[in-house]
PDB file of N, CA and C in Angstrom:
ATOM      1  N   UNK A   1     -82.316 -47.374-111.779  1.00  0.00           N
ATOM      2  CA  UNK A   1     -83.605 -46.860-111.345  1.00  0.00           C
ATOM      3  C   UNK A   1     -84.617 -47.109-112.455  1.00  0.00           C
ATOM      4  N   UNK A   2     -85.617 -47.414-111.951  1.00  0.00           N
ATOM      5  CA  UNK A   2     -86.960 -47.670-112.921  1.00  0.00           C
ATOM      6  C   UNK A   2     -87.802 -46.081-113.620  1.00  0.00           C
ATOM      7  N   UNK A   3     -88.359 -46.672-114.829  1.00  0.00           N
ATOM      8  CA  UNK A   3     -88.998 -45.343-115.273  1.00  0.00           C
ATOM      9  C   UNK A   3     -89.706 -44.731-114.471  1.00  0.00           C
ATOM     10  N   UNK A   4     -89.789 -43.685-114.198  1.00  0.00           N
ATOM     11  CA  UNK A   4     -90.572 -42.920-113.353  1.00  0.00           C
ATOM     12  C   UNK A   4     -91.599 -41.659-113.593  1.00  0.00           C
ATOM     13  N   UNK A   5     -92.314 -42.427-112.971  1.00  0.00           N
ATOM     14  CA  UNK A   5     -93.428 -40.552-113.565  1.00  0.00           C
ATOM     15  C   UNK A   5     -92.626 -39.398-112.348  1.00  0.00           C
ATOM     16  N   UNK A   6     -92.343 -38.228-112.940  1.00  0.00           N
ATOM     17  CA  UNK A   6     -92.207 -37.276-112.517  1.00  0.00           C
ATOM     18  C   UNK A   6     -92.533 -35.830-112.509  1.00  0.00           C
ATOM     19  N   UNK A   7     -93.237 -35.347-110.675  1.00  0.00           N
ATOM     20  CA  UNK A   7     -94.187 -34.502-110.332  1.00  0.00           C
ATOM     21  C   UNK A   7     -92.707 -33.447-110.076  1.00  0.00           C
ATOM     22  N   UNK A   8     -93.607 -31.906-110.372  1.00  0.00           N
ATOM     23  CA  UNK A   8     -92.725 -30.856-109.549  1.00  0.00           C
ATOM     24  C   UNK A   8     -93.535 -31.235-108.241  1.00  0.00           C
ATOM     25  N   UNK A   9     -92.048 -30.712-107.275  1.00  0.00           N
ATOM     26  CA  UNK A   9     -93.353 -30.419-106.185  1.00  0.00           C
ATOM     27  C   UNK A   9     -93.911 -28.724-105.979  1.00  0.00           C
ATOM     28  N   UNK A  10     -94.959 -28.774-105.574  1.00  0.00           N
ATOM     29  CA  UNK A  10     -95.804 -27.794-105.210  1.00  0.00           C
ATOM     30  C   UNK A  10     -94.651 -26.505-104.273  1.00  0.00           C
ATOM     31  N   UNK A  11     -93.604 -26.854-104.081  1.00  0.00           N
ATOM     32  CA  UNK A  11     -93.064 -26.093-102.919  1.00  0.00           C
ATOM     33  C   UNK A  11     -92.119 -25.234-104.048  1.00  0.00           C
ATOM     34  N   UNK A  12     -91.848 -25.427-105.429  1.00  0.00           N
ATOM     35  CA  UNK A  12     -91.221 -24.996-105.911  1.00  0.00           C
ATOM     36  C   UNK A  12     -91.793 -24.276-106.714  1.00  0.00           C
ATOM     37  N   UNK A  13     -91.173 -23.006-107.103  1.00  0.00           N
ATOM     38  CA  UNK A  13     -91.750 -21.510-107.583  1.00  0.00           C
ATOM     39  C   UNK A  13     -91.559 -21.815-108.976  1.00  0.00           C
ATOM     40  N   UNK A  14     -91.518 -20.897-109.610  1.00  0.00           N
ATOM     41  CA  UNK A  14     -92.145 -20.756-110.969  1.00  0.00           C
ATOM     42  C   UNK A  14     -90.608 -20.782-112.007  1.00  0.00           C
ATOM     43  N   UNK A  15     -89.444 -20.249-110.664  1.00  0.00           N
ATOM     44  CA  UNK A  15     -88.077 -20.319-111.345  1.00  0.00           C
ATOM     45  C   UNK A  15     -87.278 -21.500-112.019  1.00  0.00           C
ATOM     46  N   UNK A  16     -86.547 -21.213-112.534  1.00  0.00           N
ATOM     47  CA  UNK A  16     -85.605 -22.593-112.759  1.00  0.00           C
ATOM     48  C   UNK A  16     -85.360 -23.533-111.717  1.00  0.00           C
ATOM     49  N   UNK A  17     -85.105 -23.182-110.306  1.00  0.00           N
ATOM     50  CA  UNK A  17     -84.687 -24.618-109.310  1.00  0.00           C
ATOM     51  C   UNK A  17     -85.944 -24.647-108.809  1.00  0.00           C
ATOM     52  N   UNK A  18     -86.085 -26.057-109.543  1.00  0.00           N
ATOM     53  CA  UNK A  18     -87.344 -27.007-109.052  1.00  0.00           C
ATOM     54  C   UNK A  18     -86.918 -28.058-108.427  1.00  0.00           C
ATOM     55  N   UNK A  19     -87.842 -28.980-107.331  1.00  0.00           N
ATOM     56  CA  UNK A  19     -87.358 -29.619-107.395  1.00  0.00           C
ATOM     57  C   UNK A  19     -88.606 -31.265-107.807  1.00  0.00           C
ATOM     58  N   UNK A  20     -88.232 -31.960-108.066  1.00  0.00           N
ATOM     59  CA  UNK A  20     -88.817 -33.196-108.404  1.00  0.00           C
ATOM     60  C   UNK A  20     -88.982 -34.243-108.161  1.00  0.00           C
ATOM     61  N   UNK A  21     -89.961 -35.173-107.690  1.00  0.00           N
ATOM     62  CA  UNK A  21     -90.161 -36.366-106.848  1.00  0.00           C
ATOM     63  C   UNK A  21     -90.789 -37.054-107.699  1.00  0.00           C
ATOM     64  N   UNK A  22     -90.585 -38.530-107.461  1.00  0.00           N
ATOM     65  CA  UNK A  22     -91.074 -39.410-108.141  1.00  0.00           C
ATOM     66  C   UNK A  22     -91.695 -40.833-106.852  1.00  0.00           C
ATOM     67  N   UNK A  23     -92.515 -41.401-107.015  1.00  0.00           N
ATOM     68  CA  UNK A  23     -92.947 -42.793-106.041  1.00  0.00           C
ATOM     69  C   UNK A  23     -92.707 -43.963-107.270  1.00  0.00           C
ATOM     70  N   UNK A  24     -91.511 -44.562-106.648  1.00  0.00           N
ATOM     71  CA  UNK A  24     -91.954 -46.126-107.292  1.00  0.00           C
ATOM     72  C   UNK A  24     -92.561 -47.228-106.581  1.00  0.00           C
ATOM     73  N   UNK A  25     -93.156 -47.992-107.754  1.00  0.00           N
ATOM     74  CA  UNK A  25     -93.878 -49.199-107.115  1.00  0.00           C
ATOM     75  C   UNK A  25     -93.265 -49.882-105.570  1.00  0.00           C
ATOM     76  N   UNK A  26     -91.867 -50.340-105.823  1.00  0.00           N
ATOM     77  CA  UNK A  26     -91.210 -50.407-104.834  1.00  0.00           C
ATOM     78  C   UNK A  26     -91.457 -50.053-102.979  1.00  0.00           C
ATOM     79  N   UNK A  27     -91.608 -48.669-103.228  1.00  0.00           N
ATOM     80  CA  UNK A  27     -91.923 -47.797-102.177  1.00  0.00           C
ATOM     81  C   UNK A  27     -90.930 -47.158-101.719  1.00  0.00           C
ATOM     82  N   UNK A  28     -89.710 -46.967-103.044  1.00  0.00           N
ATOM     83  CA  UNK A  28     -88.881 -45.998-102.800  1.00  0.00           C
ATOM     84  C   UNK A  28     -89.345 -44.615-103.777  1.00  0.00           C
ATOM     85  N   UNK A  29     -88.967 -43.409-102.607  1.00  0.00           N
ATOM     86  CA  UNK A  29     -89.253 -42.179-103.265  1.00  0.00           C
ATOM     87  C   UNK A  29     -87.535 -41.419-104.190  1.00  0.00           C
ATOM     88  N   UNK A  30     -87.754 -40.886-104.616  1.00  0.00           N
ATOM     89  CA  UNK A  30     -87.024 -40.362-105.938  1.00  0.00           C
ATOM     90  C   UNK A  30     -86.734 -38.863-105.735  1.00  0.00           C
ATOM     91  N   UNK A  31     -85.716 -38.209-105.571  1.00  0.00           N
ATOM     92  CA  UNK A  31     -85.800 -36.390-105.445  1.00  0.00           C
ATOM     93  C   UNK A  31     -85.047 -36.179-106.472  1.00  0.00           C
ATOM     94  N   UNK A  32     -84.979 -35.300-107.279  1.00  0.00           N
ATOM     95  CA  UNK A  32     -83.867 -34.573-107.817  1.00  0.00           C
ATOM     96  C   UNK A  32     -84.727 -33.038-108.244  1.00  0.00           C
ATOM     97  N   UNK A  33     -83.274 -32.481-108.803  1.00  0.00           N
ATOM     98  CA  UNK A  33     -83.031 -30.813-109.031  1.00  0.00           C
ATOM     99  C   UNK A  33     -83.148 -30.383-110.343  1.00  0.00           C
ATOM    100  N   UNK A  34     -84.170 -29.945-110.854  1.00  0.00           N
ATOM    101  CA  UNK A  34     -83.989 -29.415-112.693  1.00  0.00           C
ATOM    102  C   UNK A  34     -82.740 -28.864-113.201  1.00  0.00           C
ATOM    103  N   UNK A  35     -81.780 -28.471-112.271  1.00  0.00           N
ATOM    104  CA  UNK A  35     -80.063 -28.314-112.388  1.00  0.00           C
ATOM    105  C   UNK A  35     -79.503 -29.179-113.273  1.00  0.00           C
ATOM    106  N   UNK A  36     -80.110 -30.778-111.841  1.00  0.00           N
ATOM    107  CA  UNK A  36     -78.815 -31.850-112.290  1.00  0.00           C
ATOM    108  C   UNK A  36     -79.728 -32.973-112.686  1.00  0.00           C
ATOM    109  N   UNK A  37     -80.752 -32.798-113.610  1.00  0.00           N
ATOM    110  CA  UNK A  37     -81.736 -34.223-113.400  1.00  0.00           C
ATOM    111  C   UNK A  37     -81.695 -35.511-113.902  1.00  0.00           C
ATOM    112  N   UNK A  38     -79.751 -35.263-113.875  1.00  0.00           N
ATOM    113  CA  UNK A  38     -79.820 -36.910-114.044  1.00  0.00           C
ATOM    114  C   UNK A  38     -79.010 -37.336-112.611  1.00  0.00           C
ATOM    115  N   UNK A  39     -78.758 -36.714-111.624  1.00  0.00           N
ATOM    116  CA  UNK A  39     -78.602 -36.994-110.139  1.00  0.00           C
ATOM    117  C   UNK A  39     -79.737 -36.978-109.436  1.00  0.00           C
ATOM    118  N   UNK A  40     -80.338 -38.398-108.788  1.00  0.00           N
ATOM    119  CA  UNK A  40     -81.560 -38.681-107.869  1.00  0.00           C
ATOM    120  C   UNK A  40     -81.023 -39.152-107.089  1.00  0.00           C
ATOM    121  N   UNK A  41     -81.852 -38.863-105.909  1.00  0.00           N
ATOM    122  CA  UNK A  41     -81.647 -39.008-104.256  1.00  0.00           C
ATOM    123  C   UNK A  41     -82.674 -40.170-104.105  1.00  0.00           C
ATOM    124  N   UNK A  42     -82.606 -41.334-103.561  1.00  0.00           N
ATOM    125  CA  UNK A  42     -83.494 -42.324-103.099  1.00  0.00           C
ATOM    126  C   UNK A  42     -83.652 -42.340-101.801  1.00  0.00           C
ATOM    127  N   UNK A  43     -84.926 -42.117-101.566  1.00  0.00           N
ATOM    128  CA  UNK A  43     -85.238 -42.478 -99.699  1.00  0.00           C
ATOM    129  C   UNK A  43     -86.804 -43.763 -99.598  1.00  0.00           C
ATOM    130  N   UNK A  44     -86.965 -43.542 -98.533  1.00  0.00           N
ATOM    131  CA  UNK A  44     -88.087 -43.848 -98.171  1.00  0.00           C
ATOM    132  C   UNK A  44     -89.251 -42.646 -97.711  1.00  0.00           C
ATOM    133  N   UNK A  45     -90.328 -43.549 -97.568  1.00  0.00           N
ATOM    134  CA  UNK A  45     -91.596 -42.355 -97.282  1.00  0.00           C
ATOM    135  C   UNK A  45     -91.307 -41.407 -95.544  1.00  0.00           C
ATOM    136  N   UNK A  46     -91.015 -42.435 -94.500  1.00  0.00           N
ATOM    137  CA  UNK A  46     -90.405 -42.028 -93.536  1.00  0.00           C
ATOM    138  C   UNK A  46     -89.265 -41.246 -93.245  1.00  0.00           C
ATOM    139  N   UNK A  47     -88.597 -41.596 -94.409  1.00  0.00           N
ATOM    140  CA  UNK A  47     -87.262 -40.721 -94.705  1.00  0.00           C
ATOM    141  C   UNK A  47     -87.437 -39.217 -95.333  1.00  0.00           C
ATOM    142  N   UNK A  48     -88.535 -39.239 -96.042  1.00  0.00           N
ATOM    143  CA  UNK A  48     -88.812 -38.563 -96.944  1.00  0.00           C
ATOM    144  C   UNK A  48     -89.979 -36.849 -96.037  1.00  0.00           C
ATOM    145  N   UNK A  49     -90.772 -37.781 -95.193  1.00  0.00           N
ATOM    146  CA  UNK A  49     -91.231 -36.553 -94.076  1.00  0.00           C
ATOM    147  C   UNK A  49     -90.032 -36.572 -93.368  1.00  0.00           C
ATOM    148  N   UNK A  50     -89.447 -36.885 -92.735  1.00  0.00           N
ATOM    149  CA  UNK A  50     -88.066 -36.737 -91.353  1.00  0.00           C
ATOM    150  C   UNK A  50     -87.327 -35.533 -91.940  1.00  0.00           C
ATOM    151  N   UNK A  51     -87.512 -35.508 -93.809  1.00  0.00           N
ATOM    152  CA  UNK A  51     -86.315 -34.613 -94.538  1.00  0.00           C
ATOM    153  C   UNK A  51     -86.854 -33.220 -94.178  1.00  0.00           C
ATOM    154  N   UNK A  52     -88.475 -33.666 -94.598  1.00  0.00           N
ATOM    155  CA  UNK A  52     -89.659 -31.955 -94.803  1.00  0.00           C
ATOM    156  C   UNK A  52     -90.079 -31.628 -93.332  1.00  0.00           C
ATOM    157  N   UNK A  53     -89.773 -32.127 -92.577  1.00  0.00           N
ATOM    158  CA  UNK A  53     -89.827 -31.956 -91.260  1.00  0.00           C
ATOM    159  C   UNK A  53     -88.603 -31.088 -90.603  1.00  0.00           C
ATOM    160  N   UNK A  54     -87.165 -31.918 -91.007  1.00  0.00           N
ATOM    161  CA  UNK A  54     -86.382 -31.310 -90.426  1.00  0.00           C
ATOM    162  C   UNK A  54     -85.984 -29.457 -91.252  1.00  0.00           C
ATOM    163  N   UNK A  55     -86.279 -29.805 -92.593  1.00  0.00           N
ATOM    164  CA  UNK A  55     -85.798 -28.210 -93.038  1.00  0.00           C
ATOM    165  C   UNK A  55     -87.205 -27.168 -92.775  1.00  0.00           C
ATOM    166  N   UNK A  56     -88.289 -27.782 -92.628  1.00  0.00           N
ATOM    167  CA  UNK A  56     -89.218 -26.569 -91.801  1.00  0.00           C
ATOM    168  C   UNK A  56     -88.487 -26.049 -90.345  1.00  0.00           C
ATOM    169  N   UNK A  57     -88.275 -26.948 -89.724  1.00  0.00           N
ATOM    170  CA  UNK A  57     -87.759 -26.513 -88.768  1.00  0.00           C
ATOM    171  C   UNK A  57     -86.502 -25.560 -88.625  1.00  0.00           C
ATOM    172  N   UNK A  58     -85.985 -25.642 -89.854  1.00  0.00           N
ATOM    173  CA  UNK A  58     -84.913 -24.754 -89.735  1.00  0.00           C
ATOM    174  C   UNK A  58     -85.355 -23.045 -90.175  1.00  0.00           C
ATOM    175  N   UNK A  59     -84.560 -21.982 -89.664  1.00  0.00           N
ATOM    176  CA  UNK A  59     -84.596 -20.660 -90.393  1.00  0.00           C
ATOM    177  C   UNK A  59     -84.546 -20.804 -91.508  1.00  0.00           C
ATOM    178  N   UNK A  60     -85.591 -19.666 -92.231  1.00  0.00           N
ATOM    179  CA  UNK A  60     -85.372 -20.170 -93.715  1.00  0.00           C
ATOM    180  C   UNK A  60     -84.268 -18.588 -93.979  1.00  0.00           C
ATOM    181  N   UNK A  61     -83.726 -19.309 -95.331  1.00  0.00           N
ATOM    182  CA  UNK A  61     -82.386 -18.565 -95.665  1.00  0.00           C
ATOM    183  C   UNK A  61     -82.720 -17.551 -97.057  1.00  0.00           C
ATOM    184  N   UNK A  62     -84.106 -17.589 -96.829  1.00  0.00           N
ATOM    185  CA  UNK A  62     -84.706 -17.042 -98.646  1.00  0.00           C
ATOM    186  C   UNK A  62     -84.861 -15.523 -98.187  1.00  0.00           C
ATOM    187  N   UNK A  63     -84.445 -14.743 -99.080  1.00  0.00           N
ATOM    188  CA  UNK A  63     -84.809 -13.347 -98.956  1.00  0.00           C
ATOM    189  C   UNK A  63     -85.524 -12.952 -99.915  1.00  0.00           C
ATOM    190  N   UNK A  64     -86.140 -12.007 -99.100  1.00  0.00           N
ATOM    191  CA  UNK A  64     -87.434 -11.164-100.750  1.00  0.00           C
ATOM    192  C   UNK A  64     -87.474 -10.185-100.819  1.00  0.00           C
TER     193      UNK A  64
END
């Protein structure tokens, strides 16, 4: 994988599990977990809404 600038995203709180995206030139997108951040997930941009699409749709499992 190529150097990458890497954003939190906005969806992640202030705690330790963040999670992190990167865009390469390419036009592959980049995910990983402040856990494990040397394990990245590669998708595409289409791949990448289909993901934030499908877990909105799900119940969320967070309690407060």
């Amino acid at each position: 994988m190529q150097a990458t600038d890497w954003q939190k995203s906005t969806y992640s709180a202030e705690a330790a599990n963040c999670v992190y995206v990167a865009a390469c030139p390419t036009g592959t997108i980049h995910l990983r977990e402040s856990d494990e951040p040397s394990v990245a997930l590669t998708t595409t941009r289409p791949g990448l809404r289909e993901l934030i699409r499908s877990l909105k749709a799900q119940p969320s499992s967070r309690t407060t």
